[in-house]
N, C-alpha and C. Protein backbone atom coordinates (compact mmCIF):
# COMPACT_ATOMS: atom_id res chain seq x y z
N UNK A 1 -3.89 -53.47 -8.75
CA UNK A 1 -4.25 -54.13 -7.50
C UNK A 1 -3.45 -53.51 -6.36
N UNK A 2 -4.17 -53.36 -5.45
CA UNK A 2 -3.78 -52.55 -4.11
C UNK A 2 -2.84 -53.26 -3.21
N UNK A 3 -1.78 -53.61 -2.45
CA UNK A 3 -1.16 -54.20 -1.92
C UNK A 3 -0.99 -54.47 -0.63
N UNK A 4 -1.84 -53.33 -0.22
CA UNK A 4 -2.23 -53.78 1.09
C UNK A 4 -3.06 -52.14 1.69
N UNK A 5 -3.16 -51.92 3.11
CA UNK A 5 -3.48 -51.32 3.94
C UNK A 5 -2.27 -51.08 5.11
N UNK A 6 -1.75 -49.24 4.71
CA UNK A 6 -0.87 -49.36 6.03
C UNK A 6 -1.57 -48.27 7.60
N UNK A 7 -1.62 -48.19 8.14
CA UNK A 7 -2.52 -46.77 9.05
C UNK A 7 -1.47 -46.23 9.68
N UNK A 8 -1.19 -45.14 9.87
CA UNK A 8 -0.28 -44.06 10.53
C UNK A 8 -0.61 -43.34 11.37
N UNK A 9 -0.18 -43.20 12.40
CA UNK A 9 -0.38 -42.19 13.42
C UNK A 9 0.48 -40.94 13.00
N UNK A 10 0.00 -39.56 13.08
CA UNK A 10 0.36 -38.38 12.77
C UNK A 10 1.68 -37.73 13.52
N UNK A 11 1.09 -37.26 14.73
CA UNK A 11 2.20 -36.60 15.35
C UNK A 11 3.34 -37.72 15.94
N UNK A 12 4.29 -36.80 15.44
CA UNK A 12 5.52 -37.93 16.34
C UNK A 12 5.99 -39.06 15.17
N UNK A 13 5.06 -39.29 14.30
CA UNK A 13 5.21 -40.26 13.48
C UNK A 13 5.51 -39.74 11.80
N UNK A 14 5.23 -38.63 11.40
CA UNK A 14 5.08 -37.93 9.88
C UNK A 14 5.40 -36.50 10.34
N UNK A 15 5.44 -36.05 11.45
CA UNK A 15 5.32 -34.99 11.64
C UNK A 15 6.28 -34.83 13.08
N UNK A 16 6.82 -33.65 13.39
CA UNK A 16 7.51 -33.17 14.47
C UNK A 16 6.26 -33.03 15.59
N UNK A 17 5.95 -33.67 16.94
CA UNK A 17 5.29 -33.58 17.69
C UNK A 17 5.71 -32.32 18.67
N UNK A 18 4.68 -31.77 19.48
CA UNK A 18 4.81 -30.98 20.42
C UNK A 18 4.04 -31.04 22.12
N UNK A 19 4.39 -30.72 23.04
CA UNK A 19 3.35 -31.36 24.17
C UNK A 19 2.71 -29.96 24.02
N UNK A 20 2.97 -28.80 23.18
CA UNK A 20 1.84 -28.26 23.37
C UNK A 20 0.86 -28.17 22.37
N UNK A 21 0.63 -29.22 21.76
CA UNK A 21 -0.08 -29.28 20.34
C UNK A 21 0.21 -28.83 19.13
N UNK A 22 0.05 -29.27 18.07
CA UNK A 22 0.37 -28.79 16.72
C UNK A 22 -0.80 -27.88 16.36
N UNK A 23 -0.92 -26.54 16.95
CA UNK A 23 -2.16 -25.69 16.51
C UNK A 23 -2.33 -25.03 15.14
N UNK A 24 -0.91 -25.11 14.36
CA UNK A 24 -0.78 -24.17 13.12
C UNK A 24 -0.54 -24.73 11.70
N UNK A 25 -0.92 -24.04 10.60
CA UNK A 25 -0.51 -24.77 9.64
C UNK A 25 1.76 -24.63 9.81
N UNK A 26 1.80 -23.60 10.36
CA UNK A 26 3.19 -23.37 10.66
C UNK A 26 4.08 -24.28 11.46
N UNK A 27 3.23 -24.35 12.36
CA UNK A 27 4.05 -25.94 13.20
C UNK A 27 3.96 -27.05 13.23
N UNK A 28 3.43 -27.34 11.66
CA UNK A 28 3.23 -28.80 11.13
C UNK A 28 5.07 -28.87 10.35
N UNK A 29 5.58 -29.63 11.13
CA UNK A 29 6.93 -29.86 10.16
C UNK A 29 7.12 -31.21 9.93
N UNK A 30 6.93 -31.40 8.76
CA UNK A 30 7.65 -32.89 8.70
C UNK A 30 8.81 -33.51 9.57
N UNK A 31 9.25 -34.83 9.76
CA UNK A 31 10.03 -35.55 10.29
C UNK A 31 11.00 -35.78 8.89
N UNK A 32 12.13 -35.18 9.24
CA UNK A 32 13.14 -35.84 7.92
C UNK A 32 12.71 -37.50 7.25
N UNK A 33 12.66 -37.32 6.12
CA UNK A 33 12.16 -38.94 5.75
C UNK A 33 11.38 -39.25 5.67
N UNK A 34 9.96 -38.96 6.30
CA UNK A 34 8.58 -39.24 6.61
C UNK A 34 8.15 -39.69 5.34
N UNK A 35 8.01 -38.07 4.71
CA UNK A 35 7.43 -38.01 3.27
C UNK A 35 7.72 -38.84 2.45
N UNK A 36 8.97 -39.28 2.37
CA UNK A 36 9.12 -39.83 1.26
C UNK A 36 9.26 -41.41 1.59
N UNK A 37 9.02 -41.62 3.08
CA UNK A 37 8.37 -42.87 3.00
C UNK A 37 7.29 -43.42 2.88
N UNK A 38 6.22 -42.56 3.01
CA UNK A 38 4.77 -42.71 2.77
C UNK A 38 4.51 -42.54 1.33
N UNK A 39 5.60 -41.91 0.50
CA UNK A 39 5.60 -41.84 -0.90
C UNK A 39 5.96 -43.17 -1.75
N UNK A 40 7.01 -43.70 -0.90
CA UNK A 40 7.47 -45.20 -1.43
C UNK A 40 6.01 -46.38 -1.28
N UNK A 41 5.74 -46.00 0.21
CA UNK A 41 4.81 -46.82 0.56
C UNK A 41 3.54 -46.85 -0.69
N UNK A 42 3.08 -45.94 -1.13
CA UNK A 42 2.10 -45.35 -1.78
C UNK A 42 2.11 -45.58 -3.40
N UNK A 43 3.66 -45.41 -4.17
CA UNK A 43 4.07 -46.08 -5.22
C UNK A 43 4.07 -47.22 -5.20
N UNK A 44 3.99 -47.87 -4.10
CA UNK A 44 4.21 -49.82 -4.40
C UNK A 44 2.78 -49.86 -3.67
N UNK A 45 1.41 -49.10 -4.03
CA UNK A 45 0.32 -49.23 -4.21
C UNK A 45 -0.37 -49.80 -2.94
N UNK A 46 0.18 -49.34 -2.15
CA UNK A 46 0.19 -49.21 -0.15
C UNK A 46 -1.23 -48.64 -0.21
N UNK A 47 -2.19 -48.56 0.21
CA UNK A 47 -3.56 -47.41 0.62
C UNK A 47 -2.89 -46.72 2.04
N UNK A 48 -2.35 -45.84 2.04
CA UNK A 48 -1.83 -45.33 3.37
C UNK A 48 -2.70 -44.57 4.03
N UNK A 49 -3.64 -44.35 5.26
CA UNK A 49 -4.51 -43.76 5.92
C UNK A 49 -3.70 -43.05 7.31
N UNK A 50 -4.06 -42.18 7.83
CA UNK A 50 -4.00 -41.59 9.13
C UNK A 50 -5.11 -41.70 10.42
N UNK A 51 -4.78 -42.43 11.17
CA UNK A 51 -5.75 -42.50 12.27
C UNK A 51 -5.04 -41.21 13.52
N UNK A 52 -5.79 -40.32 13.84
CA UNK A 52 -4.88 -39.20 14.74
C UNK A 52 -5.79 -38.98 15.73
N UNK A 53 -5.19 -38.90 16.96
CA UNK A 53 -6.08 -38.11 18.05
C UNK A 53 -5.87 -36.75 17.76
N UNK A 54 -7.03 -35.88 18.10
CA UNK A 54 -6.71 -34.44 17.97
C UNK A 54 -7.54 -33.65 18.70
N UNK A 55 -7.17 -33.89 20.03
CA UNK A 55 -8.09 -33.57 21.24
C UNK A 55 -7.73 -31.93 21.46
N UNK A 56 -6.92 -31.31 20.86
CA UNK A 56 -6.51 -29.99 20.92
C UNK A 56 -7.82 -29.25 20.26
N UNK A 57 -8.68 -29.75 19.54
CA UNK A 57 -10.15 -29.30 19.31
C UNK A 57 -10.79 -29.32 20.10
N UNK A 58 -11.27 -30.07 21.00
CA UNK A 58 -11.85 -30.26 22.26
C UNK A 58 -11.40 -29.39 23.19
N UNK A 59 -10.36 -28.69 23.45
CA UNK A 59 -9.45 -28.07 24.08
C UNK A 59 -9.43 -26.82 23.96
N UNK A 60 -10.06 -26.32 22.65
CA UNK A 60 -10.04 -25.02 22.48
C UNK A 60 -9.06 -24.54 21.73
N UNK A 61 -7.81 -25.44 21.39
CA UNK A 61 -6.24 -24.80 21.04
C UNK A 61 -7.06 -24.43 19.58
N UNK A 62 -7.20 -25.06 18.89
CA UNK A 62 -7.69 -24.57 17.26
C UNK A 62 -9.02 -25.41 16.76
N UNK A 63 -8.92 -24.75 15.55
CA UNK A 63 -10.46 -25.17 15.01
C UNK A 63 -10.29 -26.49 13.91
N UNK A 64 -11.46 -26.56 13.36
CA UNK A 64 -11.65 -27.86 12.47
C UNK A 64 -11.13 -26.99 11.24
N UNK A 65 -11.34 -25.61 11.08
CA UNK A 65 -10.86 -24.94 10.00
C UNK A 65 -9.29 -25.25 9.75
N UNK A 66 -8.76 -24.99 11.01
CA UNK A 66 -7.10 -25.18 11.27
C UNK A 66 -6.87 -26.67 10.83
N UNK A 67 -7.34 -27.35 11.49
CA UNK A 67 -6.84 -29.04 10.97
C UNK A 67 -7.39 -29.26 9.43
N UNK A 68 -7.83 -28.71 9.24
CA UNK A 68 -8.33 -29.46 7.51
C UNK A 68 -6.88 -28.58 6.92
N UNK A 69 -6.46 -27.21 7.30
CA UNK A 69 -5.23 -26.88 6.58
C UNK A 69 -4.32 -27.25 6.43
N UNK A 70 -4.00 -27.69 8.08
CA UNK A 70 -2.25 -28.64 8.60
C UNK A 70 -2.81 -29.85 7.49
N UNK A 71 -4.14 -30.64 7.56
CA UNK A 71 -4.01 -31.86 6.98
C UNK A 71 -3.73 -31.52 5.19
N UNK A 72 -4.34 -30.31 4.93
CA UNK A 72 -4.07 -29.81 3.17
C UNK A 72 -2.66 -29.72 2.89
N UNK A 73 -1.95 -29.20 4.01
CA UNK A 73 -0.21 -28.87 3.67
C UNK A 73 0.34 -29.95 4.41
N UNK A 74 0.21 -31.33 4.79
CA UNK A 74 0.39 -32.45 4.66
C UNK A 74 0.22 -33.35 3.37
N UNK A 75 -0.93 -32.97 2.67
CA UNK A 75 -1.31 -33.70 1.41
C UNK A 75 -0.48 -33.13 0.37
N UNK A 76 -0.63 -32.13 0.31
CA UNK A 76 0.26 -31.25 -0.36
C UNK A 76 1.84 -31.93 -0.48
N UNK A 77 2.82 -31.77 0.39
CA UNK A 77 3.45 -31.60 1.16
C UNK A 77 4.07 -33.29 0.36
N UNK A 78 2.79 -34.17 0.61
CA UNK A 78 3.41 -35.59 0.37
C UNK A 78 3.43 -35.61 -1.38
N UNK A 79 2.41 -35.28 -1.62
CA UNK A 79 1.75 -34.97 -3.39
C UNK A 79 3.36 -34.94 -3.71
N UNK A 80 4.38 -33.82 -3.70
CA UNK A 80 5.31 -33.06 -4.06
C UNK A 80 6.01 -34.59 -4.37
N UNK A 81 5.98 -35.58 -3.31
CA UNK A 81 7.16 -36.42 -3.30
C UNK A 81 6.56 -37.76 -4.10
N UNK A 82 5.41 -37.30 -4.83
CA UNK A 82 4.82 -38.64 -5.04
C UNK A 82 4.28 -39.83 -4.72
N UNK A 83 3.74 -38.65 -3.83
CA UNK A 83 2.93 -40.22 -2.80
C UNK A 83 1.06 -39.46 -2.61
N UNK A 84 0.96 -40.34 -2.01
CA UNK A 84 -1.28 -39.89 -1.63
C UNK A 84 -1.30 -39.98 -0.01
N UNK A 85 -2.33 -39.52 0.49
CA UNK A 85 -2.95 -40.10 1.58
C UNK A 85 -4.48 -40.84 0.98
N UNK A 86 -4.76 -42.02 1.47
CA UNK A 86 -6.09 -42.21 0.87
C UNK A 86 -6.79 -41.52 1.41
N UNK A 87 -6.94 -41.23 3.03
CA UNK A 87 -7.71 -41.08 4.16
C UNK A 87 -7.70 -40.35 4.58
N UNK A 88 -7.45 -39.63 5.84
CA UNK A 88 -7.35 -39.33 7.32
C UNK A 88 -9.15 -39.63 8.16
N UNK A 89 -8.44 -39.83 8.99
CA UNK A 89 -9.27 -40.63 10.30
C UNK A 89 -9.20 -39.89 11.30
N UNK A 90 -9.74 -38.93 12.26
CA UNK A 90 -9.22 -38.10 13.20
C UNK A 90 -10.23 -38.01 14.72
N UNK A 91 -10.05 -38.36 15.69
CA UNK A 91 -11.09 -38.35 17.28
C UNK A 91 -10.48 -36.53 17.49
N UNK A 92 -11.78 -36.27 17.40
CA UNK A 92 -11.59 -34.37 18.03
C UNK A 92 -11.92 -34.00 19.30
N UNK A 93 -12.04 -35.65 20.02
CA UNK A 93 -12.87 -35.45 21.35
C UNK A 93 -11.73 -35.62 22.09
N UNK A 94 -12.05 -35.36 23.48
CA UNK A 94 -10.64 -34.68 24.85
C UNK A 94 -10.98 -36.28 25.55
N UNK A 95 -10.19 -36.30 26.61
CA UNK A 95 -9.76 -37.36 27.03
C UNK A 95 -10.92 -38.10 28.27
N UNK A 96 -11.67 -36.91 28.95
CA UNK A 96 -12.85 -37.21 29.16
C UNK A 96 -14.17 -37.14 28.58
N UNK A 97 -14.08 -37.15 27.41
CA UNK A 97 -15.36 -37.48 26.66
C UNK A 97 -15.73 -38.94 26.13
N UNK A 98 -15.19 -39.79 26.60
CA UNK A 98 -15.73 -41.46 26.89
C UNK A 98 -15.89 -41.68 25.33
N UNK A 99 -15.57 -41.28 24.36
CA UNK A 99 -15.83 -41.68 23.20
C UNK A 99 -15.51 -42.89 22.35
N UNK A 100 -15.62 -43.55 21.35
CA UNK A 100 -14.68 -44.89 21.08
C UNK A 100 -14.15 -44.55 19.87
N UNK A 101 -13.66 -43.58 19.98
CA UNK A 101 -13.22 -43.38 18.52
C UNK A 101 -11.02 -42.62 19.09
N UNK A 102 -11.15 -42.07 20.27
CA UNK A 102 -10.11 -41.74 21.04
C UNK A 102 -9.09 -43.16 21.40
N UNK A 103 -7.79 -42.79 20.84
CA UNK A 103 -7.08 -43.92 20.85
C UNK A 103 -6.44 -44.08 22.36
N UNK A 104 -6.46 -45.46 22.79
CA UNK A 104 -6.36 -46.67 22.37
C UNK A 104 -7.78 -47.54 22.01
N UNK A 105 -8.82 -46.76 22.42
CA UNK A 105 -10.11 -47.18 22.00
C UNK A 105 -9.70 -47.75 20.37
N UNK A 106 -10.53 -48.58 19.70
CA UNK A 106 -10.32 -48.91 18.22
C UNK A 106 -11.26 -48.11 17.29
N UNK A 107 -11.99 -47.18 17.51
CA UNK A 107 -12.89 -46.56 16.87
C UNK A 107 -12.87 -46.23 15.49
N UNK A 108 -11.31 -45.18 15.41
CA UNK A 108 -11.14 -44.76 14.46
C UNK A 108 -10.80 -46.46 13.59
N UNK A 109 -9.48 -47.10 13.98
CA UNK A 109 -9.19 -47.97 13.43
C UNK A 109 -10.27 -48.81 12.38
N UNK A 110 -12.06 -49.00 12.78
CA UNK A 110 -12.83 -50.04 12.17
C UNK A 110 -13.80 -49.06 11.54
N UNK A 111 -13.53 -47.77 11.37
CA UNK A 111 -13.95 -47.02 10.84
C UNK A 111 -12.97 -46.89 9.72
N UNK A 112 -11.76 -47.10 9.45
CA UNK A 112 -11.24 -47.32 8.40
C UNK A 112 -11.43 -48.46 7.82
N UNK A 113 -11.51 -49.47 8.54
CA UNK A 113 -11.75 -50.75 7.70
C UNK A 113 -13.17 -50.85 7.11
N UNK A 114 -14.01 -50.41 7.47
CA UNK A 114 -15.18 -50.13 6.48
C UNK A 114 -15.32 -49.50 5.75
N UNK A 115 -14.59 -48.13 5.76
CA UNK A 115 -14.56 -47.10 4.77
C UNK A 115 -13.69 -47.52 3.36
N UNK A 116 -12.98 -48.26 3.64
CA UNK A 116 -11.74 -49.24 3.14
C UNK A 116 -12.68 -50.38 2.27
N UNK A 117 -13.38 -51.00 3.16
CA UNK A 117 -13.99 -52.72 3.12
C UNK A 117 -12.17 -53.18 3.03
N UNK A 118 -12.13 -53.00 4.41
CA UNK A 118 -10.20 -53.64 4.27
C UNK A 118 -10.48 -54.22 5.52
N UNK A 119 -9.96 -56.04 6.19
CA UNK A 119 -10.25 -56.51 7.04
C UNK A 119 -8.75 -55.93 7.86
N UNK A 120 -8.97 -55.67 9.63
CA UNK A 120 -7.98 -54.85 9.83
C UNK A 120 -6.85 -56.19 10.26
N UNK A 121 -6.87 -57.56 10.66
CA UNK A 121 -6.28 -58.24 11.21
C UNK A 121 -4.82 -58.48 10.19
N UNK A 122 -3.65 -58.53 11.05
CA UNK A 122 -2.41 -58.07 9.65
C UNK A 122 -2.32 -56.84 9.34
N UNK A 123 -2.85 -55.82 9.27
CA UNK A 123 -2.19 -54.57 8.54
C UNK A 123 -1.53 -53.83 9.71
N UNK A 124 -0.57 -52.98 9.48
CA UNK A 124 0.02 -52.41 9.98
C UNK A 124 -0.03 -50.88 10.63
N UNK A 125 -0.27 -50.86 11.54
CA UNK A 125 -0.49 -49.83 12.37
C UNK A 125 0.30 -49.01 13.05
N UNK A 126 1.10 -48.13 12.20
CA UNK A 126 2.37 -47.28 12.95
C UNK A 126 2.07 -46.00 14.05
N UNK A 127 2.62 -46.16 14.83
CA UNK A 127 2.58 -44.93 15.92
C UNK A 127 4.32 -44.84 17.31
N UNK A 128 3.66 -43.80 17.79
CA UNK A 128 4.93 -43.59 18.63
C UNK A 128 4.58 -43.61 20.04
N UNK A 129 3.26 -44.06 20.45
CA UNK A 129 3.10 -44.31 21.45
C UNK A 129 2.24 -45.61 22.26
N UNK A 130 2.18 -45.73 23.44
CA UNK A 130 1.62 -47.09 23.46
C UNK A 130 0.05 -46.93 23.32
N UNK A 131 -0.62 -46.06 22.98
CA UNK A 131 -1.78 -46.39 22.68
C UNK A 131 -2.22 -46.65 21.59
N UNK A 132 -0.87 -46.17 20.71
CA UNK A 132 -1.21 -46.59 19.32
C UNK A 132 -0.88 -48.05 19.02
N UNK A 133 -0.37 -48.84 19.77
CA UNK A 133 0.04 -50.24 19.89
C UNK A 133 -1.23 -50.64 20.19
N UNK A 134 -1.68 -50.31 21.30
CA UNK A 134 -3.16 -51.14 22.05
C UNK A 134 -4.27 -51.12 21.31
N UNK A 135 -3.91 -50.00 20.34
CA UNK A 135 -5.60 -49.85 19.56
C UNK A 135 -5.35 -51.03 18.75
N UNK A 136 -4.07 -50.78 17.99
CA UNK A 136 -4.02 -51.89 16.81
C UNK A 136 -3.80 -53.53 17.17
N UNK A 137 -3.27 -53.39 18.54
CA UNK A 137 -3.55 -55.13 19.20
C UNK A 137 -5.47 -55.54 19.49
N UNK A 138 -6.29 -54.48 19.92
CA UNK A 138 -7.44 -54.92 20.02
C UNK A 138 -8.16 -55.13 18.81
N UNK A 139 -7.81 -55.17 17.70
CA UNK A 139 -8.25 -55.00 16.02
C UNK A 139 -7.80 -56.16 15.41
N UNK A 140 -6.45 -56.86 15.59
CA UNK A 140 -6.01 -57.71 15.22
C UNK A 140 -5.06 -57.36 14.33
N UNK A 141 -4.58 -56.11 14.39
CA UNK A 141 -3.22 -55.36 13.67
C UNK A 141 -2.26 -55.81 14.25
N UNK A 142 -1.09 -55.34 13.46
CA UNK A 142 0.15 -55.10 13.58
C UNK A 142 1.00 -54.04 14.25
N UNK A 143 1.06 -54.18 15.61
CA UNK A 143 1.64 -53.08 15.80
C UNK A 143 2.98 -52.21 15.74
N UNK A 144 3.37 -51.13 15.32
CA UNK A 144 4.73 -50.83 14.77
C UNK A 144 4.73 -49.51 15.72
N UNK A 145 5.92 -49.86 16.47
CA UNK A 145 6.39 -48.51 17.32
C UNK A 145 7.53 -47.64 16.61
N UNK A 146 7.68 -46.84 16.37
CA UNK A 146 8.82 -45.94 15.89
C UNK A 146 9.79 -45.08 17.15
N UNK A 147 10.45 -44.52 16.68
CA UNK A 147 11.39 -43.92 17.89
C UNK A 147 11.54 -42.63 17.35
N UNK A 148 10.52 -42.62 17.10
CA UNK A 148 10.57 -40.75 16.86
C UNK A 148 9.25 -40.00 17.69
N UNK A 149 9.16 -39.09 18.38
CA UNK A 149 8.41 -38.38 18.98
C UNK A 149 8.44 -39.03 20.28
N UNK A 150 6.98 -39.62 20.81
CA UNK A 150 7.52 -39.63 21.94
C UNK A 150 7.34 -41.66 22.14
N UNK A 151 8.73 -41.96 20.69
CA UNK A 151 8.46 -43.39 20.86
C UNK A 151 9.47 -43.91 21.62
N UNK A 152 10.89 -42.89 22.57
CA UNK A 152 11.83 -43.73 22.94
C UNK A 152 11.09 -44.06 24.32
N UNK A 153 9.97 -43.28 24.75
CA UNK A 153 9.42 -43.45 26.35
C UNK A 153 8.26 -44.46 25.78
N UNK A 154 7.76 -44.70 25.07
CA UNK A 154 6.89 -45.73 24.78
C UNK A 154 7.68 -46.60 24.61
N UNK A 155 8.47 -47.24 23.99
CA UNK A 155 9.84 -48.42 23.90
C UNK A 155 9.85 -48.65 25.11
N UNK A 156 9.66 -48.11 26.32
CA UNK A 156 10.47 -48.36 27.75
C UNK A 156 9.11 -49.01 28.02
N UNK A 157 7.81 -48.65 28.07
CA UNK A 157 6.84 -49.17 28.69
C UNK A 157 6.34 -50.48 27.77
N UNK A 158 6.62 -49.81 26.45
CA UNK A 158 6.66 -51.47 25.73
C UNK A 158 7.34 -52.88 26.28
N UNK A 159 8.48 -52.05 26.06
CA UNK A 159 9.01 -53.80 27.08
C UNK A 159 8.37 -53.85 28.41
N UNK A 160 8.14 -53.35 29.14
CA UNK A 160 7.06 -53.27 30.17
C UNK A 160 6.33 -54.36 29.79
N UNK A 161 5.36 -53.69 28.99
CA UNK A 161 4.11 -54.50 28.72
C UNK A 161 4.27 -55.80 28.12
N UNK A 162 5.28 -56.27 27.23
CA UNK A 162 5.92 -57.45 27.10
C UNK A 162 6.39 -58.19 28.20
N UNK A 163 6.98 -57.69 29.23
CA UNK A 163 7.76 -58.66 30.02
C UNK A 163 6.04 -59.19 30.69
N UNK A 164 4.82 -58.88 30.80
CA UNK A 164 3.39 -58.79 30.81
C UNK A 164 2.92 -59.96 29.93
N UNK A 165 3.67 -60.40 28.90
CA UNK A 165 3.11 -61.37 28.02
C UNK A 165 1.48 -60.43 26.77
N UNK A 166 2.12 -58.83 27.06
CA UNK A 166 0.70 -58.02 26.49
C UNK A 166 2.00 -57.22 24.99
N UNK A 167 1.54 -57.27 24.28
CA UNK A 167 1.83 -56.60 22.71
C UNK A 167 2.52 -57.61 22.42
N UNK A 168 2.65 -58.73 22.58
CA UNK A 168 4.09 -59.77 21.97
C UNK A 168 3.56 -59.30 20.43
N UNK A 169 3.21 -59.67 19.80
CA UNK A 169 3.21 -58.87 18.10
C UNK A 169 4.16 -57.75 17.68
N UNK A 170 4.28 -56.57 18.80
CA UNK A 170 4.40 -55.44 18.19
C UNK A 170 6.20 -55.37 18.03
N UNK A 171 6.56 -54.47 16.87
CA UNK A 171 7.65 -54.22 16.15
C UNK A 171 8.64 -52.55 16.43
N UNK A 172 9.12 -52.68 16.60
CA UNK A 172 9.81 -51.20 16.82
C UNK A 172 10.83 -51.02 15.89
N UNK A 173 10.72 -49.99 15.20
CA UNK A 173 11.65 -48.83 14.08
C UNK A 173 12.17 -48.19 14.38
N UNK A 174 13.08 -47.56 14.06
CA UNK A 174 13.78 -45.66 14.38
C UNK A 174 12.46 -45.23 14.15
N UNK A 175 12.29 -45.34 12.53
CA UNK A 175 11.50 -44.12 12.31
C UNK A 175 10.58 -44.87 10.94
N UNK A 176 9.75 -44.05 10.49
CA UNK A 176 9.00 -43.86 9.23
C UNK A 176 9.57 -45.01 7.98
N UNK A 177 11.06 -44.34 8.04
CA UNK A 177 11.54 -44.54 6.39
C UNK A 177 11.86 -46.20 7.28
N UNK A 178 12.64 -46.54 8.32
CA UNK A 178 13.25 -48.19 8.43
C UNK A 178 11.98 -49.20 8.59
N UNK A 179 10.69 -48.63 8.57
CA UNK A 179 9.83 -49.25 8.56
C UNK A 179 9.04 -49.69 7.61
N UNK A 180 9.48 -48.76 6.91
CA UNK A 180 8.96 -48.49 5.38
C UNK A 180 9.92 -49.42 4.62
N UNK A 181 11.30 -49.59 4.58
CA UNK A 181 12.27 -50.54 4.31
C UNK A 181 12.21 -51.71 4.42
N UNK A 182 11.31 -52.22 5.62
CA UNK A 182 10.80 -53.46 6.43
C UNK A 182 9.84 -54.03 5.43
N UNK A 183 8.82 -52.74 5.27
CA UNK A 183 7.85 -53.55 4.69
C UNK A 183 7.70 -53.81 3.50
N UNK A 184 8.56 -52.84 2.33
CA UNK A 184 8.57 -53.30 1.36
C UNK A 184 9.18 -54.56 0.63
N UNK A 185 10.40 -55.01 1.83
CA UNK A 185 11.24 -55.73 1.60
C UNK A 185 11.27 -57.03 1.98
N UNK A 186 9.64 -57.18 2.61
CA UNK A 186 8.69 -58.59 2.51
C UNK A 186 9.04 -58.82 4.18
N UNK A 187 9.98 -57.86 4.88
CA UNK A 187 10.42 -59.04 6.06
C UNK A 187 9.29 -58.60 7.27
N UNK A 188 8.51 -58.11 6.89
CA UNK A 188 7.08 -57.80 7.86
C UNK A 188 6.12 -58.89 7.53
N UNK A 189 6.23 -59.85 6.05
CA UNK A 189 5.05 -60.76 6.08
C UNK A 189 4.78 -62.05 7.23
N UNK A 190 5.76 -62.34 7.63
CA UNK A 190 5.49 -63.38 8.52
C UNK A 190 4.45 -63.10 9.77
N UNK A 191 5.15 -61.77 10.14
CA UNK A 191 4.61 -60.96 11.33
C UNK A 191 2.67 -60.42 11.14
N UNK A 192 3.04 -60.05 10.13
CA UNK A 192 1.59 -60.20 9.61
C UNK A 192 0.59 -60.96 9.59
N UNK A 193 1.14 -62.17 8.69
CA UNK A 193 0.38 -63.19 8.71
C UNK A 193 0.12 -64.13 10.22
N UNK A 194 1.48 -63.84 11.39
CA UNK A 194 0.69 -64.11 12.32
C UNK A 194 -0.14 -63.44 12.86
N UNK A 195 -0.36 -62.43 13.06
CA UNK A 195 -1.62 -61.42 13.43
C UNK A 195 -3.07 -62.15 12.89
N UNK A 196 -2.93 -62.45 11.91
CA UNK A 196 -4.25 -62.71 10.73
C UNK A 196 -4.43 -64.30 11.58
N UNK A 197 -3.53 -65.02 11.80
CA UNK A 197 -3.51 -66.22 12.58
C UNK A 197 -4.34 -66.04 13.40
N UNK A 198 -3.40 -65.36 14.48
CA UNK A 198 -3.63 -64.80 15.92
C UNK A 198 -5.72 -64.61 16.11
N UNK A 199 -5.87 -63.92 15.41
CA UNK A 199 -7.21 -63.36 15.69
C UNK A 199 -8.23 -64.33 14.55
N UNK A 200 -7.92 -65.50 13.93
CA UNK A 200 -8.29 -66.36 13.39
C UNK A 200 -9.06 -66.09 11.79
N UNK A 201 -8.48 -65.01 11.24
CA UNK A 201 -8.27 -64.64 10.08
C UNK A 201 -7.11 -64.82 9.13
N UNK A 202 -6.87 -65.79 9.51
CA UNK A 202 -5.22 -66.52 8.69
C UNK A 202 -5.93 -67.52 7.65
């Protein structure tokens, strides 16, 4: 039996981010820890998915050939440490292409939950920026900010948006692995289960 549903945002979050895109299988580097928290997650029978923007296709920087590799030496990469990805989830569209699948839109997000048949209200939605918060507040997720990539400038607008009375749900980590610590160690269920409340799936 499966234990839950966690969704991950890629860059910044599993991976070393760049503002000029991750175009290579070469400048995909893990985040110390990452791996082998998505490996823990994954042994205690986690379904771990990736929801990623990857508008650098749209952009011209690289191809769909290139991302299926970075995502192969990611799988790879986690395989080694004993862990899976079930998924990946990915918007290849640029920032003016009005699409709903481009985060903070929820697109990708209910496209996992069907692909899944996993209801999304409660599960946990990690990222390092605030759109990865907003997607997973309009879904009825959990939102989890990390402080890796570019989560210490999202932290600043987070409380922003809190002192707003907007993300009260959402949770902030260092990183990957203290979140991963969180959740195995039950002290994310409350938080959860209010989410599932919240959006009247409790």
């Amino acid at each position: 039996m499966k234990s839950g549903l966690v969704i991950v945002d890629r860059d910044g979050v599993i991976n070393f981010d760049s503002d000029a895109y991750i175009k290579s299988v070469a400048e995909w580097v893990a985040i110390p820890g990452s791996l082998e928290a998505l490996a823990r997650l994954s042994r205690a029978d986690y379904r771990v998915t990736i929801a990623t923007n990857q508008s650098g296709i749209a952009r011209g920087l690289y191809t769909m050939e290139t991302l299926n590799r970075i995502h192969q030496k990611m799988t790879n990469s986690l395989r080694k440490h004993g862990g899976r990805i079930d998924a990946i989830f990915f918007c290849p569209h640029g920032p003016n292409d009005d699409c709903a699948c481009r985060k903070p839109r929820p697109g990708l997000l209910y496209e996992i939950s069907e692909r899944l048949a996993t209801p999304l209200p409660g599960v946990p939605v990690v990222g390092d920026s605030l759109t990865d918060l907003q997607g997973a507040a309009a879904v009825g997720a959990l939102p989890i900010l990390v402080r890796t990539g570019k989560g210490p400038r999202a932290h600043q607008a987070l409380t922003e948006a809190q002192t707003r009375n907007e993300l009260t749900h959402a949770l902030v980590y260092d990183d990957l692995a203290t979140f991963a610590d969180a959740l195995l160690s039950g002290a994310l269920d409350s938080n959860m289960q209010a989410c599932r409340q919240a959006s009247g799936a409790g």
